[in-house]
PDB file of N, CA and C in Angstrom:
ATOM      1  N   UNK A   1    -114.078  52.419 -57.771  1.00  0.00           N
ATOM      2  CA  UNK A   1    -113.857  51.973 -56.401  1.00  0.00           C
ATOM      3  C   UNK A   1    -113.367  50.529 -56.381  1.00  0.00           C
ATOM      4  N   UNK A   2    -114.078  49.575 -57.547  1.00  0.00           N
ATOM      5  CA  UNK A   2    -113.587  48.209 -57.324  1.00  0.00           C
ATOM      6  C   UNK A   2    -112.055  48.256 -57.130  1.00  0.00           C
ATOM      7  N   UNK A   3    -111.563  48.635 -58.149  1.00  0.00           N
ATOM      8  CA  UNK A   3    -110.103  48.598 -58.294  1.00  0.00           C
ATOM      9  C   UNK A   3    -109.271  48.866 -57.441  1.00  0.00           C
ATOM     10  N   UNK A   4    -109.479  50.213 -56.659  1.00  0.00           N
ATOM     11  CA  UNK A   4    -108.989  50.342 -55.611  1.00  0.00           C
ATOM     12  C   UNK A   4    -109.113  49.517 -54.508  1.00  0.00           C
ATOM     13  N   UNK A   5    -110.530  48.759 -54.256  1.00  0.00           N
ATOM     14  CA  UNK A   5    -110.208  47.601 -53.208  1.00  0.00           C
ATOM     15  C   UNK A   5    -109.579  46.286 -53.751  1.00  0.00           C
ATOM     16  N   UNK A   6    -109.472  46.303 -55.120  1.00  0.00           N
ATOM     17  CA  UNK A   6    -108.358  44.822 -54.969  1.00  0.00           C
ATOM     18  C   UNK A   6    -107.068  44.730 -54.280  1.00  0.00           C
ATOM     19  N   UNK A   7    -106.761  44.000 -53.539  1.00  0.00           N
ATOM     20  CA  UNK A   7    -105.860  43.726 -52.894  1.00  0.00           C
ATOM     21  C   UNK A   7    -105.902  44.344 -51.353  1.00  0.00           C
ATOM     22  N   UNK A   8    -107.121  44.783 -51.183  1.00  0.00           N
ATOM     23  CA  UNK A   8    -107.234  45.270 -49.721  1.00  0.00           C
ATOM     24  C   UNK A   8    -107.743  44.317 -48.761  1.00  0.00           C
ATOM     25  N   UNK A   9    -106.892  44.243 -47.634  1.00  0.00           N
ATOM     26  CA  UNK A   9    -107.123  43.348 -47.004  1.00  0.00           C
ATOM     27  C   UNK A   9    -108.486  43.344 -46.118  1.00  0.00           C
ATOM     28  N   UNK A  10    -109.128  44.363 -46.186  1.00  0.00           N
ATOM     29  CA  UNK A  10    -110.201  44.314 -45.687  1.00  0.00           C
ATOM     30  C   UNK A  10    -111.572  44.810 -46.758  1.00  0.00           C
ATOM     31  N   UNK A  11    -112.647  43.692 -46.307  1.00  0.00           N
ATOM     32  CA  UNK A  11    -113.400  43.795 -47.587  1.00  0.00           C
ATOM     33  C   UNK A  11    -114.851  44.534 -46.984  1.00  0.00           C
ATOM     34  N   UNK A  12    -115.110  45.818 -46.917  1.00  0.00           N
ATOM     35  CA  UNK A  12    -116.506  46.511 -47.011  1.00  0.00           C
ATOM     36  C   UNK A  12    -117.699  45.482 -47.366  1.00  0.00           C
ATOM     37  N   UNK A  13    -118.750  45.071 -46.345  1.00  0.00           N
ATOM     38  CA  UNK A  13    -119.873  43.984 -46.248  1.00  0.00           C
ATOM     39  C   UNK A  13    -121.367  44.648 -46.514  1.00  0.00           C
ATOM     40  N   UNK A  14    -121.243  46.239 -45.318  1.00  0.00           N
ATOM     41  CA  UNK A  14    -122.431  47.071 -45.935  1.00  0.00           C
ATOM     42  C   UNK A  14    -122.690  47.533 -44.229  1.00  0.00           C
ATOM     43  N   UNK A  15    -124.000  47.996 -44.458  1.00  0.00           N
ATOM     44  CA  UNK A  15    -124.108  48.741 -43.259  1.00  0.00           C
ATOM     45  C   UNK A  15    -125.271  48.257 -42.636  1.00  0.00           C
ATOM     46  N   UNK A  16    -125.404  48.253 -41.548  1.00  0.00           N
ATOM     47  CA  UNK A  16    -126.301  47.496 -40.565  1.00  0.00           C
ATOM     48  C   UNK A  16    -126.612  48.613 -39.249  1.00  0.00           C
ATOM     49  N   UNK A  17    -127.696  49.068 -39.766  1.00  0.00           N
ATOM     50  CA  UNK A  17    -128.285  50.694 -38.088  1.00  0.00           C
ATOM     51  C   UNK A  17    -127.498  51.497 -38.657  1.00  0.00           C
ATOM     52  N   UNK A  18    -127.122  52.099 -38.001  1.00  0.00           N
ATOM     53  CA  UNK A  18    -125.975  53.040 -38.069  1.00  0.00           C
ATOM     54  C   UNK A  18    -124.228  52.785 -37.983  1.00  0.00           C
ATOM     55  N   UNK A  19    -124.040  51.799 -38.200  1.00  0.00           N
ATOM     56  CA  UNK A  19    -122.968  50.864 -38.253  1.00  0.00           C
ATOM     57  C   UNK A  19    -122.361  50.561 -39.075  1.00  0.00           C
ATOM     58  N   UNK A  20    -121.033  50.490 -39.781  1.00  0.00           N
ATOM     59  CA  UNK A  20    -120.172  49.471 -40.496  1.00  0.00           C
ATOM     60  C   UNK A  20    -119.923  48.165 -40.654  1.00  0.00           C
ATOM     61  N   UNK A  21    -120.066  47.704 -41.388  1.00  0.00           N
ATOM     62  CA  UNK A  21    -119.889  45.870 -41.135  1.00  0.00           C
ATOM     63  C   UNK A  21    -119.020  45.485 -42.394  1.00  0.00           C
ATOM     64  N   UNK A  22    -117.134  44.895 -41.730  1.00  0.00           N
ATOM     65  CA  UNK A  22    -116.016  44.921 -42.321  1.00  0.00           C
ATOM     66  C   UNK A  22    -115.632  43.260 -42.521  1.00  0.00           C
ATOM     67  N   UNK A  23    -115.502  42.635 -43.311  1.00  0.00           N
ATOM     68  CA  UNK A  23    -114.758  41.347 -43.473  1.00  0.00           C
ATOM     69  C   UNK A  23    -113.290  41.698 -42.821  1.00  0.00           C
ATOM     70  N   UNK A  24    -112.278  41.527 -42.214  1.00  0.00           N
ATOM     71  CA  UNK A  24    -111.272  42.131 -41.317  1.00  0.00           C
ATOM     72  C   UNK A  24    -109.946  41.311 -41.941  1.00  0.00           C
ATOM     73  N   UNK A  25    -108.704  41.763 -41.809  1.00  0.00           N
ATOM     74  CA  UNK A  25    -107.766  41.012 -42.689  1.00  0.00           C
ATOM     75  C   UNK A  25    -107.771  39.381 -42.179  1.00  0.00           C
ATOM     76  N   UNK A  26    -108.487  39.339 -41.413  1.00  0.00           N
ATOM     77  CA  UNK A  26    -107.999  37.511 -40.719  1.00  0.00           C
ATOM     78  C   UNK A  26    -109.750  37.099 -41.408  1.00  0.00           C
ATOM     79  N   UNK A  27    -110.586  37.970 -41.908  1.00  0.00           N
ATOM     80  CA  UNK A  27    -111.697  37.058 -42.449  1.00  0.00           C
ATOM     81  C   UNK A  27    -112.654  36.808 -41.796  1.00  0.00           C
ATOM     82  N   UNK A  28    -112.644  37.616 -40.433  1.00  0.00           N
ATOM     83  CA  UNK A  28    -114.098  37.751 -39.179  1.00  0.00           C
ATOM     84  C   UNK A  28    -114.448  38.838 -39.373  1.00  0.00           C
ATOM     85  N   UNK A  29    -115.793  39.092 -39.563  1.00  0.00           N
ATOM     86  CA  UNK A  29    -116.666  39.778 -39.570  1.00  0.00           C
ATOM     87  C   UNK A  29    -116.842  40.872 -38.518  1.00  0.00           C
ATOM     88  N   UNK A  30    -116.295  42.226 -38.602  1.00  0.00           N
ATOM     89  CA  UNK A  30    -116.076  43.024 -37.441  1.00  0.00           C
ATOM     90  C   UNK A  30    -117.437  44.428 -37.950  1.00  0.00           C
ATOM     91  N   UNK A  31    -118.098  44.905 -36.869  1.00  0.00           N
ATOM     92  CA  UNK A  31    -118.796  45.963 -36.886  1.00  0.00           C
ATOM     93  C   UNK A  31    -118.406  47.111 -36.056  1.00  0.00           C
ATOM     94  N   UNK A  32    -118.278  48.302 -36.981  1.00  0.00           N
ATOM     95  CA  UNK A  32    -117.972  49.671 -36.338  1.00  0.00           C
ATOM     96  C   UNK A  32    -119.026  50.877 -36.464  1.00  0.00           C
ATOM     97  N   UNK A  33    -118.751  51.217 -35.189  1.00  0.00           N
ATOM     98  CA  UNK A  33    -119.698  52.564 -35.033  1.00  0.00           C
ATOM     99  C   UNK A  33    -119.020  53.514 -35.837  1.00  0.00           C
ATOM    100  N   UNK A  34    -119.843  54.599 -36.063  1.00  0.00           N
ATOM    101  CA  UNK A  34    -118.743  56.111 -36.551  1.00  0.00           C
ATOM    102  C   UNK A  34    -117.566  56.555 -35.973  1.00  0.00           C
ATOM    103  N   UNK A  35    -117.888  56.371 -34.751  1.00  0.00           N
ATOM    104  CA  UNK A  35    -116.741  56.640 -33.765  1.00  0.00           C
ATOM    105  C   UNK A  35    -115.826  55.990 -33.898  1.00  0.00           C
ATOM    106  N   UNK A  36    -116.056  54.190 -33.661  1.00  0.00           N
ATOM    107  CA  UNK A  36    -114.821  53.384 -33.712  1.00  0.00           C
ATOM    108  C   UNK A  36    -114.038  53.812 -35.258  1.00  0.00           C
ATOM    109  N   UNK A  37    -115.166  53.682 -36.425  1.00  0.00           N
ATOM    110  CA  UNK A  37    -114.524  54.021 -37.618  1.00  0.00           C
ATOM    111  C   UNK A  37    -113.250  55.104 -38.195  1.00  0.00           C
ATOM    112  N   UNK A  38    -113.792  56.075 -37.016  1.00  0.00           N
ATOM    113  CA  UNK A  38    -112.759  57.529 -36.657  1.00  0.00           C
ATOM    114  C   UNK A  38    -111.737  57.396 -35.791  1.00  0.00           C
ATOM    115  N   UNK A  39    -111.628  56.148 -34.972  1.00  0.00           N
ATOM    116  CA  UNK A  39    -110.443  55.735 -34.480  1.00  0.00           C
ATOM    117  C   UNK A  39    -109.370  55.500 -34.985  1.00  0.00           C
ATOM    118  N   UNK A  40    -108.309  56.012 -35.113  1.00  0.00           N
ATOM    119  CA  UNK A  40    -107.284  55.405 -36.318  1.00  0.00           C
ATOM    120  C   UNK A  40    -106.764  54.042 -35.607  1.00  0.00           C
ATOM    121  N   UNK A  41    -106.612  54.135 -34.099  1.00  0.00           N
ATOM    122  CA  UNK A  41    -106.047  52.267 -33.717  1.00  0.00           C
ATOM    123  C   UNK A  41    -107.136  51.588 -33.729  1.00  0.00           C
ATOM    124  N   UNK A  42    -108.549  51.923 -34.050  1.00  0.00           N
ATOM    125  CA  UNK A  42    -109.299  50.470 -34.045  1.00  0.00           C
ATOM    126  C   UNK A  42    -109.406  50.842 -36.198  1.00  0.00           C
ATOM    127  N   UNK A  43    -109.396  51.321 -36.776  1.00  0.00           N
ATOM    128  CA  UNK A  43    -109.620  51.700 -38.295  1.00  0.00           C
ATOM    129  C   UNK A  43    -108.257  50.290 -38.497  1.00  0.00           C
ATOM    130  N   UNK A  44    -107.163  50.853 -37.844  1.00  0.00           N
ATOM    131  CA  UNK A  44    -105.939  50.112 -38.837  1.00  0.00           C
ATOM    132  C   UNK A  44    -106.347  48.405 -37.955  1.00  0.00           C
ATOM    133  N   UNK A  45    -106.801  48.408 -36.849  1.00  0.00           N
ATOM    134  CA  UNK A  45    -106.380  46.898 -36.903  1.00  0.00           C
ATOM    135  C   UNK A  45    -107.270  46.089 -37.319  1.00  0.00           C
ATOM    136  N   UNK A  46    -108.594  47.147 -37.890  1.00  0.00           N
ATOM    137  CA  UNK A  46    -109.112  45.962 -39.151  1.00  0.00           C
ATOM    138  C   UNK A  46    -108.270  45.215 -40.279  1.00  0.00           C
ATOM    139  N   UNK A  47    -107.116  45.846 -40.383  1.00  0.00           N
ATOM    140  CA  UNK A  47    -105.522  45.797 -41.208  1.00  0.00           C
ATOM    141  C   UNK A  47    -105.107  44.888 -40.922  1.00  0.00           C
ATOM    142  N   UNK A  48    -105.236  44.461 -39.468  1.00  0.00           N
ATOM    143  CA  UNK A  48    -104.118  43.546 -38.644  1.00  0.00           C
ATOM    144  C   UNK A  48    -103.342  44.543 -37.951  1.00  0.00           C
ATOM    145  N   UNK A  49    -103.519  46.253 -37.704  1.00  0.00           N
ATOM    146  CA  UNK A  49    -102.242  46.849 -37.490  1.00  0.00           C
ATOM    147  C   UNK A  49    -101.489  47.319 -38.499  1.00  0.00           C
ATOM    148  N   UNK A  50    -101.540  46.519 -39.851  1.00  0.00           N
ATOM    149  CA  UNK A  50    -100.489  46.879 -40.490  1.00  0.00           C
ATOM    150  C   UNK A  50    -101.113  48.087 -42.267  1.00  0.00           C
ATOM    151  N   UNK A  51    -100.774  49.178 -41.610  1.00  0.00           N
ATOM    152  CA  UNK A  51    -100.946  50.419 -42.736  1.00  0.00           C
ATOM    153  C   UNK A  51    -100.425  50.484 -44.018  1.00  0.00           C
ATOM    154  N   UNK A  52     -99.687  49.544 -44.521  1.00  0.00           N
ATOM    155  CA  UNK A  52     -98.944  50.064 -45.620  1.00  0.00           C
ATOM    156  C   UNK A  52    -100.138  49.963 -47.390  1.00  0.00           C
ATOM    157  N   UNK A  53    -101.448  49.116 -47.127  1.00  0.00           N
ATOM    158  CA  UNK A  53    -102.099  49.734 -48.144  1.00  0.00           C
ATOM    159  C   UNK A  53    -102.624  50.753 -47.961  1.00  0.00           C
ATOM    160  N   UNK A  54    -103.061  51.192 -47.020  1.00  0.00           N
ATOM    161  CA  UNK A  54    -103.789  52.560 -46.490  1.00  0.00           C
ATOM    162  C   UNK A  54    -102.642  53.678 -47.132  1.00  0.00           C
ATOM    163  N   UNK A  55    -101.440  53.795 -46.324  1.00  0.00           N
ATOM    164  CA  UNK A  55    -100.444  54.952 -47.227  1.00  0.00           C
ATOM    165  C   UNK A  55    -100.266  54.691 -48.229  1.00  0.00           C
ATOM    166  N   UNK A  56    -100.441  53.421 -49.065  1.00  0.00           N
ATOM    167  CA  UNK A  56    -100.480  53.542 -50.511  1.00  0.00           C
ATOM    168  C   UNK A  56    -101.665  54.241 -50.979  1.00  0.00           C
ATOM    169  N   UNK A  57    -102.468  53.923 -50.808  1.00  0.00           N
ATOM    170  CA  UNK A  57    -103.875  54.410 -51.235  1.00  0.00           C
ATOM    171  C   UNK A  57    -104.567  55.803 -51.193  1.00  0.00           C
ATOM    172  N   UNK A  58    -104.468  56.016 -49.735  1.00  0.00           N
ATOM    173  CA  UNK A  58    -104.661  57.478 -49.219  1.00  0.00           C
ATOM    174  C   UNK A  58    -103.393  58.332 -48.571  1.00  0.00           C
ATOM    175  N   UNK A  59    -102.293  58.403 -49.061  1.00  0.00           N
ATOM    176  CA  UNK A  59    -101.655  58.870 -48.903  1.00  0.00           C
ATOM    177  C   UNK A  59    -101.354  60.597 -47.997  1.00  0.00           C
ATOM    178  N   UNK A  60    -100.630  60.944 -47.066  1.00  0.00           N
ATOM    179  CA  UNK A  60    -100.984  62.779 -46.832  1.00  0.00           C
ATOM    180  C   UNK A  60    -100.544  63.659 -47.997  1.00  0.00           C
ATOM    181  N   UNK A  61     -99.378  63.554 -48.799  1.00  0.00           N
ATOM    182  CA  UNK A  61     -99.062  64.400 -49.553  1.00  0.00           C
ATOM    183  C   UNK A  61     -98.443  63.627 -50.611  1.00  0.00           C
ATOM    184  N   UNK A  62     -98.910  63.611 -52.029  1.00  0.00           N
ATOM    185  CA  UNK A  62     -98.093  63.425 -53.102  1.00  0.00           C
ATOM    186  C   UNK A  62     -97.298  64.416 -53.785  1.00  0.00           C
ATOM    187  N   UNK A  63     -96.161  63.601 -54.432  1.00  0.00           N
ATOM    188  CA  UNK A  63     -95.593  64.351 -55.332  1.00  0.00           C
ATOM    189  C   UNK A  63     -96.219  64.844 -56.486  1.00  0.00           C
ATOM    190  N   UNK A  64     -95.203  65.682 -57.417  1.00  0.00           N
ATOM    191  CA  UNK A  64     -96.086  66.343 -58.794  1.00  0.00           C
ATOM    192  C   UNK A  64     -96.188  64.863 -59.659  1.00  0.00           C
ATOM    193  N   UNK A  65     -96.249  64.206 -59.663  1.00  0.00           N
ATOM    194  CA  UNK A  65     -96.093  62.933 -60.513  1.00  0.00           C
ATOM    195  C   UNK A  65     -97.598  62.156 -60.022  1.00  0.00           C
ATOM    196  N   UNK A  66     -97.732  62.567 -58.993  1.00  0.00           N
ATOM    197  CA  UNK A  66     -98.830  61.293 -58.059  1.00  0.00           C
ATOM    198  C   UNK A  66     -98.510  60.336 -57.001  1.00  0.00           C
ATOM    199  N   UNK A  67     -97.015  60.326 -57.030  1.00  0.00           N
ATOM    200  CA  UNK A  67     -96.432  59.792 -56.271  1.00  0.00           C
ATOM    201  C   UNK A  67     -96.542  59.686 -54.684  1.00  0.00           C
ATOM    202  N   UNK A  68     -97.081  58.917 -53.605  1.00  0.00           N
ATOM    203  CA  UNK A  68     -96.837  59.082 -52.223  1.00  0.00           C
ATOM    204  C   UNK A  68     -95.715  59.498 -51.578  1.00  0.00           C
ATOM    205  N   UNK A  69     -95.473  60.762 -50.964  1.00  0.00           N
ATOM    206  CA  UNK A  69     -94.056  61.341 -50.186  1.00  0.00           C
ATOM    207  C   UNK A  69     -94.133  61.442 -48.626  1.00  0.00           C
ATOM    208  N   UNK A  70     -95.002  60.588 -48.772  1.00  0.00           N
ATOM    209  CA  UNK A  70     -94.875  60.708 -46.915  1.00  0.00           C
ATOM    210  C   UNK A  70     -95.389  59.413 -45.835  1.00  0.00           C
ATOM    211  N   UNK A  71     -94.885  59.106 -44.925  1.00  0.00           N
ATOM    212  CA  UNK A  71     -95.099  57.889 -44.377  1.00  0.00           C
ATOM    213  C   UNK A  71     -96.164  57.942 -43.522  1.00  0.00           C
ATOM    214  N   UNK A  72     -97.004  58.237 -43.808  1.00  0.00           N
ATOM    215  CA  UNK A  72     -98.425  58.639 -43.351  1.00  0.00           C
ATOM    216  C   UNK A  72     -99.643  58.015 -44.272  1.00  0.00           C
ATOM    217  N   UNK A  73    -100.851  57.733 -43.910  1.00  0.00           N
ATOM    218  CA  UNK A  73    -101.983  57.940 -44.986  1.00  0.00           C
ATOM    219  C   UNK A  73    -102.865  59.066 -43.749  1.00  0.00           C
ATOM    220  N   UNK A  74    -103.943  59.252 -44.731  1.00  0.00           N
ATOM    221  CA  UNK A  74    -104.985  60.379 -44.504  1.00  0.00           C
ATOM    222  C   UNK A  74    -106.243  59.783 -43.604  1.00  0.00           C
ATOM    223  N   UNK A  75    -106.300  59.844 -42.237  1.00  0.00           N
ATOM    224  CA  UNK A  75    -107.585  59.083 -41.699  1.00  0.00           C
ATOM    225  C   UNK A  75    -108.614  59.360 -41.870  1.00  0.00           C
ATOM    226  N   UNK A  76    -108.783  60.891 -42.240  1.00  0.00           N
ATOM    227  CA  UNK A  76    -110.434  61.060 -42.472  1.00  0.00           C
ATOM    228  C   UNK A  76    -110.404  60.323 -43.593  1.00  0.00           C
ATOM    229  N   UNK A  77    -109.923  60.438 -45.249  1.00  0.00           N
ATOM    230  CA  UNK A  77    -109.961  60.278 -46.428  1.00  0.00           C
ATOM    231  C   UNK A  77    -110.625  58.645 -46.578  1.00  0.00           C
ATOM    232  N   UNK A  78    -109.396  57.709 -46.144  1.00  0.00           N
ATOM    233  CA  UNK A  78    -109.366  56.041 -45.785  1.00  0.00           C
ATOM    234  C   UNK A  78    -110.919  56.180 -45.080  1.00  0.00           C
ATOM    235  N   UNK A  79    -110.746  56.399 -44.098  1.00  0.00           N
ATOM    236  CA  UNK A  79    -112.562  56.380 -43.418  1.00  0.00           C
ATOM    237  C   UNK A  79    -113.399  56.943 -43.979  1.00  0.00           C
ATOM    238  N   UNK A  80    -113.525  57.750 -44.603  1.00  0.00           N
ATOM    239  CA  UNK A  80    -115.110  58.067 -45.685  1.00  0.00           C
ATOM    240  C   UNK A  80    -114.707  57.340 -46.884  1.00  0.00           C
ATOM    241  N   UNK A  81    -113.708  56.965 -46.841  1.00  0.00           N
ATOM    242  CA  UNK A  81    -113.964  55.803 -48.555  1.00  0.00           C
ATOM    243  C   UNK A  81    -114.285  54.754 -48.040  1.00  0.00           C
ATOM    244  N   UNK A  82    -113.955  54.360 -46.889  1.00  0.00           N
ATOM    245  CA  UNK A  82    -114.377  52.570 -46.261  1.00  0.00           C
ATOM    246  C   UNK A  82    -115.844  52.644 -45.732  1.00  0.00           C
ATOM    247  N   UNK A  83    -116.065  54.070 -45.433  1.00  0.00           N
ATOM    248  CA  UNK A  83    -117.934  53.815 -45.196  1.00  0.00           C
ATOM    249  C   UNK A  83    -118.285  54.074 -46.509  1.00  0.00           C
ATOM    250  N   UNK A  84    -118.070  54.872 -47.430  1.00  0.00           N
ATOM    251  CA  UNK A  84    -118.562  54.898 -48.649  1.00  0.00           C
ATOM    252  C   UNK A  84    -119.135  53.307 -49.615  1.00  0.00           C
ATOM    253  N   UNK A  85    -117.618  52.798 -49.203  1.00  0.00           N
ATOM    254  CA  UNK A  85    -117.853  51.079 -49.507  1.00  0.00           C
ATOM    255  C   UNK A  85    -118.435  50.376 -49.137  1.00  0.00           C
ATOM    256  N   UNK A  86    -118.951  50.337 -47.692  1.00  0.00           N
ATOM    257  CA  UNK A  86    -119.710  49.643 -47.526  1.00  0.00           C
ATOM    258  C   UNK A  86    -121.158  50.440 -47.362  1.00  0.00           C
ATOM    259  N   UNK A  87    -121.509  51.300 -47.872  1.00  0.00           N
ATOM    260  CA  UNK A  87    -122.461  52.289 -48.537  1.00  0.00           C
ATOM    261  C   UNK A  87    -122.589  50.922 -49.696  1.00  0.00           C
ATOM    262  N   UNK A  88    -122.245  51.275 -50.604  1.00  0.00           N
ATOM    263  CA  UNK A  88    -121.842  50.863 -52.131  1.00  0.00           C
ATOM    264  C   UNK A  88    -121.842  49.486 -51.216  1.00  0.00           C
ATOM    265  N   UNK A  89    -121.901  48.408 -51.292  1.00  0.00           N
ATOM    266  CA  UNK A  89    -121.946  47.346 -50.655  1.00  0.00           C
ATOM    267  C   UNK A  89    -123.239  46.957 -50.303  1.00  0.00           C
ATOM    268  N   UNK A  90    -124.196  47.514 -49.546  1.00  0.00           N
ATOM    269  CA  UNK A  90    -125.200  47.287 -49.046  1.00  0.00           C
ATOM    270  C   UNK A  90    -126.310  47.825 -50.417  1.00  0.00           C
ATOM    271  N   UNK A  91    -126.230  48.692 -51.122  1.00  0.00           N
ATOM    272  CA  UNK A  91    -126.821  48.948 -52.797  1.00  0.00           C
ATOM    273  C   UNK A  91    -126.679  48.149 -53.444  1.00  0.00           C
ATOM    274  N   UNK A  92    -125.405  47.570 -53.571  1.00  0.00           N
ATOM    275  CA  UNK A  92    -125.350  46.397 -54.640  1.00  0.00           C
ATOM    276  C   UNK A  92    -126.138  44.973 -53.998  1.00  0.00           C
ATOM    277  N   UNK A  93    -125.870  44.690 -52.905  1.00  0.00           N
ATOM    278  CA  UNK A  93    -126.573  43.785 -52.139  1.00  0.00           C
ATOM    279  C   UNK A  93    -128.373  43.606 -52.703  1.00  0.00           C
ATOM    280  N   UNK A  94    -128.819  45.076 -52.205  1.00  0.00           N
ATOM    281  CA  UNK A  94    -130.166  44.996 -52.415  1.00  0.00           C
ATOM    282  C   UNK A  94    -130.686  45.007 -53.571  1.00  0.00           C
ATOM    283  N   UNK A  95    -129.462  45.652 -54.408  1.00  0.00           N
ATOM    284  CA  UNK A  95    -129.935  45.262 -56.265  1.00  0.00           C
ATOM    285  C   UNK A  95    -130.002  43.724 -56.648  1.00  0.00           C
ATOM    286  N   UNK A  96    -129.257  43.102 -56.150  1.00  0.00           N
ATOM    287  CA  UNK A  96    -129.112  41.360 -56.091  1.00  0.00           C
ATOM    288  C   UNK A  96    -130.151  40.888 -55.404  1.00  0.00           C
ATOM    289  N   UNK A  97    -130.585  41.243 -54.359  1.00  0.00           N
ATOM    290  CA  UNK A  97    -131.777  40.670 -53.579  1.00  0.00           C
ATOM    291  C   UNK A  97    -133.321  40.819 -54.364  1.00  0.00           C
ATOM    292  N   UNK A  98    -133.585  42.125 -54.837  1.00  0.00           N
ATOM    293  CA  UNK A  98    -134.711  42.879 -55.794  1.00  0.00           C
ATOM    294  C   UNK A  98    -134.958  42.085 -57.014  1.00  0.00           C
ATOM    295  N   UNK A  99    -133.139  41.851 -57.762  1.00  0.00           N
ATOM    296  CA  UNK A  99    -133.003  41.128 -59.183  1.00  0.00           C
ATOM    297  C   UNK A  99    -133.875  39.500 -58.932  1.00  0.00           C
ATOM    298  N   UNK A 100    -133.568  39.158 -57.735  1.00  0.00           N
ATOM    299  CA  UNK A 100    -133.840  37.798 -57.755  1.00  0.00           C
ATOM    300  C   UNK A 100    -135.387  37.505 -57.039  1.00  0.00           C
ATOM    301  N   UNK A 101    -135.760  38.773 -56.340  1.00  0.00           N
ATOM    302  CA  UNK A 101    -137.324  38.533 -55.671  1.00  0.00           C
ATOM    303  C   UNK A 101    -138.037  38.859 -57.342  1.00  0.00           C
ATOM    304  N   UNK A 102    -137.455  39.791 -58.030  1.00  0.00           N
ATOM    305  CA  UNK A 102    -138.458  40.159 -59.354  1.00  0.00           C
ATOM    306  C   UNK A 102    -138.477  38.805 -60.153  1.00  0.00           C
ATOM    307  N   UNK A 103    -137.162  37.959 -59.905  1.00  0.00           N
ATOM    308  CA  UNK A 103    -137.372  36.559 -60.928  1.00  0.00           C
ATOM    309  C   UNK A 103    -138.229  36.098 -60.209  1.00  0.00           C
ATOM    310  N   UNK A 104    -138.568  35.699 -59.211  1.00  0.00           N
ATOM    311  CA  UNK A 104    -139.795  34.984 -58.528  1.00  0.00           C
ATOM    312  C   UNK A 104    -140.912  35.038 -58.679  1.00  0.00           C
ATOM    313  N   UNK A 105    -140.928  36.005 -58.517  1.00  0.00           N
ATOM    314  CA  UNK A 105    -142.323  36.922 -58.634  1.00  0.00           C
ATOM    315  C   UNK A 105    -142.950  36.336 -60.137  1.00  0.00           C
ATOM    316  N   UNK A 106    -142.199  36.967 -60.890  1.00  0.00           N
ATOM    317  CA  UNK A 106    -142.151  36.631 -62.479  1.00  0.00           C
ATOM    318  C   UNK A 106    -142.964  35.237 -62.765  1.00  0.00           C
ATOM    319  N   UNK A 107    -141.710  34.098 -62.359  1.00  0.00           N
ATOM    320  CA  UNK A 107    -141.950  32.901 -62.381  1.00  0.00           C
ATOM    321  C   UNK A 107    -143.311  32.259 -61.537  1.00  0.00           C
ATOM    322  N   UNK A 108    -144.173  33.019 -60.638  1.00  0.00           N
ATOM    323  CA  UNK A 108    -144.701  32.439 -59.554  1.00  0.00           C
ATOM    324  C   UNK A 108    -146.234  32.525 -60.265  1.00  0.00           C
ATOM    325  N   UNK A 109    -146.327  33.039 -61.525  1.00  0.00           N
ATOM    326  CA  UNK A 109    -147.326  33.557 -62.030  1.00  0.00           C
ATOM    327  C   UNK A 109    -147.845  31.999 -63.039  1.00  0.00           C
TER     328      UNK A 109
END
């Protein structure tokens, strides 16, 4: 998954209730419901509007090569990988939070 978000302009933060919470291409902190997330005009203008990593990424139809053939990406696909991420986001978070209450703990002795 890392790899695939390098260079994405929007960076998965983690999840908060039942909610999404997106670093946004301008770098403010935006939160989405499921719903908004399933919006494709509020999904892309976490982008700025602008789709062209999304059809790179999640593309509708590739060629036999792997290749993207269509000027489209996939909205469900893009939206369960961007909640997935910030799934994966909020795990790694609490592994960092745990790593560093167990050094305390440790040390407090």
């Amino acid at each position: 998954m890392h790899n695939i978000l390098r260079g994405c302009p929007v960076r998965p933060l983690g999840i908060r209730g039942d909610a999404y919470v997106f670093s946004d291409h301008a770098g403010l902190t935006k939160t989405l419901s499921r719903g908004q997330l399933a919006t494709r005009r509020v999904f892309v203008g976490l982008f700025g509007g602008d789709d062209t990593w999304l059809r790179h990424h999640f593309p509708v139809e590739l060629n036999s090569d792997g290749q993207p053939i269509t000027t489209d990406f996939s909205m469900c696909t893009a939206a369960i990988f961007m909640a997935g991420a910030c799934s994966m986001a909020d795990a790694m978070a609490q592994e960092a939070l745990d790593t560093v209450l167990d050094g305390i703990a440790g040390h407090a002795s």
